[in-house]
Protein backbone atom coordinates (compact mmCIF):
# COMPACT_ATOMS: atom_id res chain seq x y z
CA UNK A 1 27.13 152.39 -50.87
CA UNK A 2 27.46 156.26 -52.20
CA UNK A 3 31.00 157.87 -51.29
CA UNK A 4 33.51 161.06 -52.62
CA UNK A 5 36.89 160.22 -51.87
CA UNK A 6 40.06 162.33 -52.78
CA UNK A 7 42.33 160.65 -56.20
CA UNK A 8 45.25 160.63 -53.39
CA UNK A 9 43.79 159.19 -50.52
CA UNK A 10 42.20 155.89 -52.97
CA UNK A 11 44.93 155.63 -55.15
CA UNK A 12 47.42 155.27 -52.41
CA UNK A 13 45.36 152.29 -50.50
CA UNK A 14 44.75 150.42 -53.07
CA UNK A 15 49.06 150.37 -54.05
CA UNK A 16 49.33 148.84 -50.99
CA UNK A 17 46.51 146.25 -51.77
CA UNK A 18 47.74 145.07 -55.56
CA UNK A 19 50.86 143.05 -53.98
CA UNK A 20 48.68 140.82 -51.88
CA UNK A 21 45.96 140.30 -54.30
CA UNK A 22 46.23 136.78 -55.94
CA UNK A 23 47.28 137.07 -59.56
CA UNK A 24 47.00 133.24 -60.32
CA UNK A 25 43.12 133.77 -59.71
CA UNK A 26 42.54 130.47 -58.33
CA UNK A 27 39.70 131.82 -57.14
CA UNK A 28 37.84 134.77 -58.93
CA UNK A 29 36.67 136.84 -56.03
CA UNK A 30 41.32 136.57 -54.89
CA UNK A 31 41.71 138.81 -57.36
CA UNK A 32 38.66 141.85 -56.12
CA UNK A 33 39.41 143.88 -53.00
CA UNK A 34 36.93 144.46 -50.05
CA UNK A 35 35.45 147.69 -50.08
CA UNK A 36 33.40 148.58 -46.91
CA UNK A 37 32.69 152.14 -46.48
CA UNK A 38 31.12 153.92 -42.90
CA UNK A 39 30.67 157.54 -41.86
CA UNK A 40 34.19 158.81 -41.81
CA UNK A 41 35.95 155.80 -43.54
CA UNK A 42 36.30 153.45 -46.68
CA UNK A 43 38.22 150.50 -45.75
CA UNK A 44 39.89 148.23 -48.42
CA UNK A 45 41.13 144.25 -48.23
CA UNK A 46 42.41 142.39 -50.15
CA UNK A 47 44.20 138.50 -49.29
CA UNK A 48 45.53 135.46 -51.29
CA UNK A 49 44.49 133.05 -48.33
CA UNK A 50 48.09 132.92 -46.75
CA UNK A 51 48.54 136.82 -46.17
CA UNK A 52 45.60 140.31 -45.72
CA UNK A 53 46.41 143.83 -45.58
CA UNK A 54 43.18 146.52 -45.04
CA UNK A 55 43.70 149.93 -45.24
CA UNK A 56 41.79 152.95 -44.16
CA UNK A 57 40.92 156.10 -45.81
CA UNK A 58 39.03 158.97 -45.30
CA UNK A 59 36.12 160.27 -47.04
CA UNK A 60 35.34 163.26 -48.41
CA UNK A 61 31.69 163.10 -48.27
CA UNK A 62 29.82 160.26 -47.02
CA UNK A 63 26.47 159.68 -48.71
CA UNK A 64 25.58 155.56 -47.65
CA UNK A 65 27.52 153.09 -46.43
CA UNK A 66 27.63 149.05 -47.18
CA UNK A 67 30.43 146.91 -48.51
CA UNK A 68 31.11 145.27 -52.00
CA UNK A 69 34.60 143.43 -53.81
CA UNK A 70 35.35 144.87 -57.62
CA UNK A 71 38.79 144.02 -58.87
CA UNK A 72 41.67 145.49 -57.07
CA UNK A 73 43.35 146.09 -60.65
CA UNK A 74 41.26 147.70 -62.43
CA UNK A 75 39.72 150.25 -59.79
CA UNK A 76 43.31 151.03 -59.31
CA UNK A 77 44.29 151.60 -62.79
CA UNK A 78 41.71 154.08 -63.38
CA UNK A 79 41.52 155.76 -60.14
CA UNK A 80 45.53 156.25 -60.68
CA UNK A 81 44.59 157.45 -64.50
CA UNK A 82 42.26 160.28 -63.56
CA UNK A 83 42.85 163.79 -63.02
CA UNK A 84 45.17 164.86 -60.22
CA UNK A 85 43.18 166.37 -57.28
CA UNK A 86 40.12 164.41 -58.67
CA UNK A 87 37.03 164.25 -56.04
CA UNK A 88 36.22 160.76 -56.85
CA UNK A 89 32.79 159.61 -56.60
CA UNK A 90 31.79 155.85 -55.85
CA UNK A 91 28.30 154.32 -55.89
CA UNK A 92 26.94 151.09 -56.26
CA UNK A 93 24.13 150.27 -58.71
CA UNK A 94 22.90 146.95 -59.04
CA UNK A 95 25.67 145.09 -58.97
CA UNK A 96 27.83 147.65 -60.65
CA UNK A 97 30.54 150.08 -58.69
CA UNK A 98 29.88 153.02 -60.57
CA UNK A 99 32.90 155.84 -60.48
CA UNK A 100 32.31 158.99 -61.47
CA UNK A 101 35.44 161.92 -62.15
CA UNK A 102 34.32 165.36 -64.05
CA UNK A 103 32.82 163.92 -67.10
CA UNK A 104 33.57 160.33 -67.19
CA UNK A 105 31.52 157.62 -65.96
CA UNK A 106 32.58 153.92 -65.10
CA UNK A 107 31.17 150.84 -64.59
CA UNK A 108 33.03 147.80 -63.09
CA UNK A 109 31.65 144.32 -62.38
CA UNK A 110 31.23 143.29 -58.40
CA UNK A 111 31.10 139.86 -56.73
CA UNK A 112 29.25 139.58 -53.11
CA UNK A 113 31.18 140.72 -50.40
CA UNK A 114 29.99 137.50 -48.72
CA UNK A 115 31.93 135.09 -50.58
CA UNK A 116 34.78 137.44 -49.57
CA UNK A 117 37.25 134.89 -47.81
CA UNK A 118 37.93 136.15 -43.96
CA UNK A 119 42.07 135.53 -43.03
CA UNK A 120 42.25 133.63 -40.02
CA UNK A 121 44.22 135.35 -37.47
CA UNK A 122 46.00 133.61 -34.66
CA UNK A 123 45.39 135.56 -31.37
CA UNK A 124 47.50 138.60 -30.90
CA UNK A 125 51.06 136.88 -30.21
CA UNK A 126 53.57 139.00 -28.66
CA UNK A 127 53.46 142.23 -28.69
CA UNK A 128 56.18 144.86 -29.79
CA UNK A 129 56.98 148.31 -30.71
CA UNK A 130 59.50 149.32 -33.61
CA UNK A 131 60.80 152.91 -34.91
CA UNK A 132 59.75 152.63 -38.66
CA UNK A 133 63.19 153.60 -40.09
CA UNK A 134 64.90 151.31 -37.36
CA UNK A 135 62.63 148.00 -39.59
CA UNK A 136 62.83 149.54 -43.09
CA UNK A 137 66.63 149.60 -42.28
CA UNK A 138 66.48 145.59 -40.72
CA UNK A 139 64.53 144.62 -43.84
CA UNK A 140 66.66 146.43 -46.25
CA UNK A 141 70.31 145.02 -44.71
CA UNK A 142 68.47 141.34 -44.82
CA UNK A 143 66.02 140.56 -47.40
CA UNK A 144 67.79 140.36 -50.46
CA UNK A 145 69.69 137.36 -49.33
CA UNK A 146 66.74 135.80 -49.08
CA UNK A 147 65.88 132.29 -50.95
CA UNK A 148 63.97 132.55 -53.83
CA UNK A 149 61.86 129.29 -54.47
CA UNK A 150 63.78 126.97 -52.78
CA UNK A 151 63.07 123.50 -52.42
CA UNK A 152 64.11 124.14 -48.70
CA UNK A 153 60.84 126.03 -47.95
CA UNK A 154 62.85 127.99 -44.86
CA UNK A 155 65.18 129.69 -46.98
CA UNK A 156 62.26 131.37 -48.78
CA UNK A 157 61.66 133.93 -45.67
CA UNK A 158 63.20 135.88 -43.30
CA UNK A 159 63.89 134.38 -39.76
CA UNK A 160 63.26 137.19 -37.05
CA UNK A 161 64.22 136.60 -33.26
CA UNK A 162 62.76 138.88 -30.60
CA UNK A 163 64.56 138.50 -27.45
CA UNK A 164 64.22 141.44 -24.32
CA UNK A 165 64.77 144.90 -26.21
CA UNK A 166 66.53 143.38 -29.50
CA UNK A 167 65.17 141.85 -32.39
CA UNK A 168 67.34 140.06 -34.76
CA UNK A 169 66.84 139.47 -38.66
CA UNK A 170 68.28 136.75 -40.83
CA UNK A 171 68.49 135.81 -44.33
CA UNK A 172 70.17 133.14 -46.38
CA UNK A 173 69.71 131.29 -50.01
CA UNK A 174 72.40 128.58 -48.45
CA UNK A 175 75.06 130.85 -50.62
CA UNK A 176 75.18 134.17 -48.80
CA UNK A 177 74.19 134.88 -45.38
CA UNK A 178 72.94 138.10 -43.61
CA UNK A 179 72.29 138.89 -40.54
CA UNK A 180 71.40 142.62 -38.91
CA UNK A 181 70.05 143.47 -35.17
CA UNK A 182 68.66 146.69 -33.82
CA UNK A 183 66.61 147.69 -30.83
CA UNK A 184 62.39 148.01 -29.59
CA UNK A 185 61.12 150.48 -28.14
CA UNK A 186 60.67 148.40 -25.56
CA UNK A 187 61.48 144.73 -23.79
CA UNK A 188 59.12 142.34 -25.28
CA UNK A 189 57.34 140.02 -22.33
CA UNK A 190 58.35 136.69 -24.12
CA UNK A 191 60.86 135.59 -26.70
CA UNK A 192 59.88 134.37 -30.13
CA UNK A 193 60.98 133.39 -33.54
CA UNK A 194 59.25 133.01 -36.97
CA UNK A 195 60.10 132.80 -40.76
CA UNK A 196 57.89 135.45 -42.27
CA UNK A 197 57.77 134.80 -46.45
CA UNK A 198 59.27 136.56 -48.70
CA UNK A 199 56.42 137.94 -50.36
CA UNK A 200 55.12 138.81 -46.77
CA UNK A 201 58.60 140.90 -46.28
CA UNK A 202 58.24 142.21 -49.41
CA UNK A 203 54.68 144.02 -47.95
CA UNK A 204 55.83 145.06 -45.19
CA UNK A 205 58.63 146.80 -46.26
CA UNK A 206 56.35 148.59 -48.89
CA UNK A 207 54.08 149.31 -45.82
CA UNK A 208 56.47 151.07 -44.02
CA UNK A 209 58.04 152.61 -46.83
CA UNK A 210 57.21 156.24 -46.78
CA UNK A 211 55.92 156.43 -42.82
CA UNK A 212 57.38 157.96 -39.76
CA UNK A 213 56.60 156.78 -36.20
CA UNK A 214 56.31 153.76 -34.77
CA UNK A 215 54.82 150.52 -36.39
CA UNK A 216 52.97 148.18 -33.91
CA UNK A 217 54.09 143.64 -34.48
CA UNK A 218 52.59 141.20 -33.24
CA UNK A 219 54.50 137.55 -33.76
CA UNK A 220 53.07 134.42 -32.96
CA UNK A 221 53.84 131.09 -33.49
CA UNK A 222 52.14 130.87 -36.77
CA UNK A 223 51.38 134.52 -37.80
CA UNK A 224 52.41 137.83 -37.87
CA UNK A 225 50.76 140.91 -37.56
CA UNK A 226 52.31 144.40 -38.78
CA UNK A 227 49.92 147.74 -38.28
CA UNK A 228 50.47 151.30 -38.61
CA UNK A 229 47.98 154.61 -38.04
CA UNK A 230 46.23 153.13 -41.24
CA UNK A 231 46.93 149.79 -42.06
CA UNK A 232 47.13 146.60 -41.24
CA UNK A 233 48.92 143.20 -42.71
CA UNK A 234 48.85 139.71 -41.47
CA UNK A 235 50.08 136.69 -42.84
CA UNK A 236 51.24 132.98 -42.23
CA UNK A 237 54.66 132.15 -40.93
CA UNK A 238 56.75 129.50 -43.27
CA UNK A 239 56.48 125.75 -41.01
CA UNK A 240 59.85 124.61 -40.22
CA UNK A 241 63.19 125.40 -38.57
CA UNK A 242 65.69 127.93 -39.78
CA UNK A 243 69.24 126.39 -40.21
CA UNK A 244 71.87 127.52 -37.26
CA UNK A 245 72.87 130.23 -38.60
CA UNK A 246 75.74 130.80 -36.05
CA UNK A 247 77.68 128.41 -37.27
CA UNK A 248 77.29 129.56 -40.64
CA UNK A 249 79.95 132.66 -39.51
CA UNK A 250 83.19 131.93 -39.64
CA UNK A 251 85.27 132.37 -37.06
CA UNK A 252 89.04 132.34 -36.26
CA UNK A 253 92.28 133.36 -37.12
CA UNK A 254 91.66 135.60 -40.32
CA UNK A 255 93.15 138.11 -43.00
CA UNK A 256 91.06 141.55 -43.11
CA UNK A 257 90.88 143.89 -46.07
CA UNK A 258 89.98 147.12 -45.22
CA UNK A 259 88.22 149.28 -48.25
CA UNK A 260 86.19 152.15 -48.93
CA UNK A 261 82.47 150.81 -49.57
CA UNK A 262 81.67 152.92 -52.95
CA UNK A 263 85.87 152.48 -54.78
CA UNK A 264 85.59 149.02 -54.24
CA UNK A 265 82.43 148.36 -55.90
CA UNK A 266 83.11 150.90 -58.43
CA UNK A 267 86.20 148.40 -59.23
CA UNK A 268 83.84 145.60 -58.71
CA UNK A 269 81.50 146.72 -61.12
CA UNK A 270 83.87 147.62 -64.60
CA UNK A 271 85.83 144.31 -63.68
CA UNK A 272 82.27 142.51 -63.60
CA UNK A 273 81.91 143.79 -67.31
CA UNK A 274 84.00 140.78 -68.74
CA UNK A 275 82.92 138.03 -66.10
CA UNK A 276 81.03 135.00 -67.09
CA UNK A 277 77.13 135.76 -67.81
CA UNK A 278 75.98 132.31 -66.00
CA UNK A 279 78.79 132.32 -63.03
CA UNK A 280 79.24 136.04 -62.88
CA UNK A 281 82.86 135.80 -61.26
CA UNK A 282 85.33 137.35 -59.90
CA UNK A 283 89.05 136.65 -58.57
CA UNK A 284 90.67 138.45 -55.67
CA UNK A 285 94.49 138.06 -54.93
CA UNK A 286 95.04 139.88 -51.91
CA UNK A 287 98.69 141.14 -50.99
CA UNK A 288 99.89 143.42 -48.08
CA UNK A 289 99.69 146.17 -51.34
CA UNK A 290 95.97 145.34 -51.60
CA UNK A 291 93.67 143.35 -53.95
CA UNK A 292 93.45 142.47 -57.69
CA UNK A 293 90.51 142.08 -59.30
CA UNK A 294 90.17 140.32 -62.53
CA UNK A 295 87.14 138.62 -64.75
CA UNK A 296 87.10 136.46 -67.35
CA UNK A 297 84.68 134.99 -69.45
CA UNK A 298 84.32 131.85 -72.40
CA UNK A 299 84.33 134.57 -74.94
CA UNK A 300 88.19 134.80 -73.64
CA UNK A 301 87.60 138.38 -72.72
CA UNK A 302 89.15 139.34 -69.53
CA UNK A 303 89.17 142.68 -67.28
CA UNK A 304 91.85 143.29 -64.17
CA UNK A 305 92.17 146.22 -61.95
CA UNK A 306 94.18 146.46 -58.95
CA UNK A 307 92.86 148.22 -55.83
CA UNK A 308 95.23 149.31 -53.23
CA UNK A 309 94.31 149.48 -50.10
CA UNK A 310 95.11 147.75 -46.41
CA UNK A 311 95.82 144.14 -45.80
CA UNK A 312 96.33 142.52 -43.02
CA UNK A 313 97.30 138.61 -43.11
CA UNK A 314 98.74 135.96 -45.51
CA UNK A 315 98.22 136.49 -48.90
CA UNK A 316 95.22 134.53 -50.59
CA UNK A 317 93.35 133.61 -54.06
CA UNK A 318 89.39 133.42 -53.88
CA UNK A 319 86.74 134.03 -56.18
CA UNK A 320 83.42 134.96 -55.48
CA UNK A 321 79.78 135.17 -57.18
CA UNK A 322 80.05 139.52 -57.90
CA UNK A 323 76.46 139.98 -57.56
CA UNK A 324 76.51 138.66 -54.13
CA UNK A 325 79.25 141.11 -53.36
CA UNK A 326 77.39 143.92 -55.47
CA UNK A 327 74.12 143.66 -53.13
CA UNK A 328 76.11 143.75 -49.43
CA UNK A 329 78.31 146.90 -50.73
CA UNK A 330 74.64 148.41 -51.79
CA UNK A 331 73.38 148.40 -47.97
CA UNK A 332 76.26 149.20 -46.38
CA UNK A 333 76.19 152.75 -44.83
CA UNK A 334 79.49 153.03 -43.65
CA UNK A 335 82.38 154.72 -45.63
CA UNK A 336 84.39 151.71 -45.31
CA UNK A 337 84.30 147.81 -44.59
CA UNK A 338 86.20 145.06 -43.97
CA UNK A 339 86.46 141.86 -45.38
CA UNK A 340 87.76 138.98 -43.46
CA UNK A 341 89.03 136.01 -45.07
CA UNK A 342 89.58 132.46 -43.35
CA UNK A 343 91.07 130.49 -46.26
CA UNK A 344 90.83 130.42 -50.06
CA UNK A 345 88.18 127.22 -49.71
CA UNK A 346 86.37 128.85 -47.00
CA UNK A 347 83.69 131.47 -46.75
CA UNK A 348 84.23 135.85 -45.88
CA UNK A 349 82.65 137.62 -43.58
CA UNK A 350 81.97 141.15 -44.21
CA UNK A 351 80.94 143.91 -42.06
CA UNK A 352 81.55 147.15 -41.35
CA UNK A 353 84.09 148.69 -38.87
CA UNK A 354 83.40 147.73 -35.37
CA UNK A 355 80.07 146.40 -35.42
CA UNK A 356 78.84 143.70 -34.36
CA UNK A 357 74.94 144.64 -35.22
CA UNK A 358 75.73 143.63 -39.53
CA UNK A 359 77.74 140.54 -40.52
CA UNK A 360 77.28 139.38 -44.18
CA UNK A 361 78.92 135.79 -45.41
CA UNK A 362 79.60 135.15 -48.95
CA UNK A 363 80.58 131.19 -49.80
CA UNK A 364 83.48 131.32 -52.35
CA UNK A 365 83.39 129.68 -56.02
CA UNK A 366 85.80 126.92 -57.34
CA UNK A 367 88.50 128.96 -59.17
């Protein structure tokens, strides 16, 4: 193996690779990446046994090929720490991965690329097409809500439905729910569902993150596959069945507060200030005036603010979790939104003005 490689074309592979590499080193060789170079391309790995992603990069002058695993870390630390516009050259010798910038000269430790653990991939699945933006923006409106070490393993993903020309993402920690929609490119053959892990999510949205075009899924029973021009990522899908999320919405006879997306979490945010650390609350009373806000925490500090704005329906007294609120207001595009309430016991929905393609639900707290 003898390669040149641009600082930029390296440096931005291996980003991609440092989220799937295992950290917890159960296994030494987790925490190397794959490097297998060619004629016109160096290819890079990396797994942690329930997910992959390989990139592919293009040489600037190809000397050998032949393949070899050095740690994903430290290759990118100091591939990231030399010289912008660096011409990078890579060589192994012995079992050494010798890099080589202007003056310096490196030596990192390899393992066999044959003890290199190959993901098992599960057939193709179904097949579907997907405007970059149209998934960063899916991802984005969804994943937050997403359970974070749950014992109920399904909460700890993101449930995606792909049904004709619509694909539908959800996300809930049994507190909040979200739920977002958008369109394929194209009908897909079959339908299909899957809970893709939050760490998996995680990648993909990084994957996508800076592209244009159209990224290329294919969800099976058990896996998914995500691939752009130069990358690809696969991983398991979480066992089990996502909760009925339908009947999670509330529905019925409501009161709707109509408010502009940034005020209201401006208010949010400076009556926050004086909420409790642990429950982080926050009470709304709700008149046909508008809304007051108010905090208060065991210090006996307290914060109010009243907001006024439209309101439609009986009056009402709920208090909610404000960082749940915080994080909807954050993806919301729309100038305003509207919050509907069914009952001071009783969950809100929240979503913006005549769509039906967003729909958030926050659970109240016991004032």
């Amino acid at each position: 193996m003898d390669f040149y490689i641009q600082k930029k074309e390296i440096t931005k592979a291996l980003t991609l690779t440092l989220g799937v590499v295992e950290k917890r080193q159960t296994l030494p060789i987790l925490s190397n990446v794959l490097m297998e170079v060619s004629e016109d391309a160096l290819q890079l790995t990396a797994t942690d046994l329930e997910s992959q992603i390989s990139t592919s990069s293009t040489t600037s002058n190809f000397i050998s090929g032949g393949k070899t695993t050095t740690s994903a870390k430290k290759l990118s630390e100091l591939c990231r720490l030399l010289p912008d516009n660096s011409d990078i050259h890579i060589f192994l010798d012995g079992d050494k991965l010798v890099v080589e910038s202007g003056s310096g000269k490196y030596n990192l430790k390899t393992l066999p690329s044959d003890g290199f653990p190959v993901f098992e991939e599960e057939g193709e699945g179904e097949p579907i097409q997907i405007e970059s933006s149209k998934l960063k923006s899916l991802i984005g409106k969804t994943a937050f809500a997403m359970g974070n070490q749950d014992w109920r393993h399904y909460l700890n993903g993101l449930f995606l439905s792909v049904e004709g020309s619509d694909v539908l993402a959800v996300a809930s920690d049994a507190h909040r729910l979200a739920i977002a929609s958008t369109n394929l490119n194209a009908d897909a053959a079959n339908s299909i569902t899957g809970i893709v892990p939050r760490k998996s999510i995680n990648e993909i949205a990084k994957l996508v993150g800076d592209m244009d075009g159209v990224v290329k899924i294919n969800l099976s029973p058990n896996s998914i596959k995500t691939s752009t021009s130069n990358a690809s990522f696969v991983s398991k899908l979480i066992e089990g069945k996502f909760p009925d999320y339908e009947q999670v919405v509330p529905s019925g006879d409501s009161s709707k507060l109509t408010v502009s997306t940034k005020d209201f979490s401006d208010v949010l945010s400076r009556v926050s200030v004086l909420s409790s650390d642990k429950y982080r609350g926050i009470r709304m009373v709700a008149s046909s005036e508008g809304v007051m806000i108010s905090a208060n925490n065991p210090d006996q500090e307290e914060g109010e603010e009243f907001y006024k704005t439209k309101y439609e329906g009986e009056a009402i007294d709920i208090a909610f979790n404000v960082n749940y609120f915080q994080e909807i207001l954050s993806t919301l595009d729309d100038d305003e939104c509207e919050i509907h309430f069914f009952g001071a016991d009783k969950s809100c929905l929240i979503t913006p003005p005549n769509s039906q393609h967003l729909k958030y639900v926050v659970m109240p707290l016991l004032i």
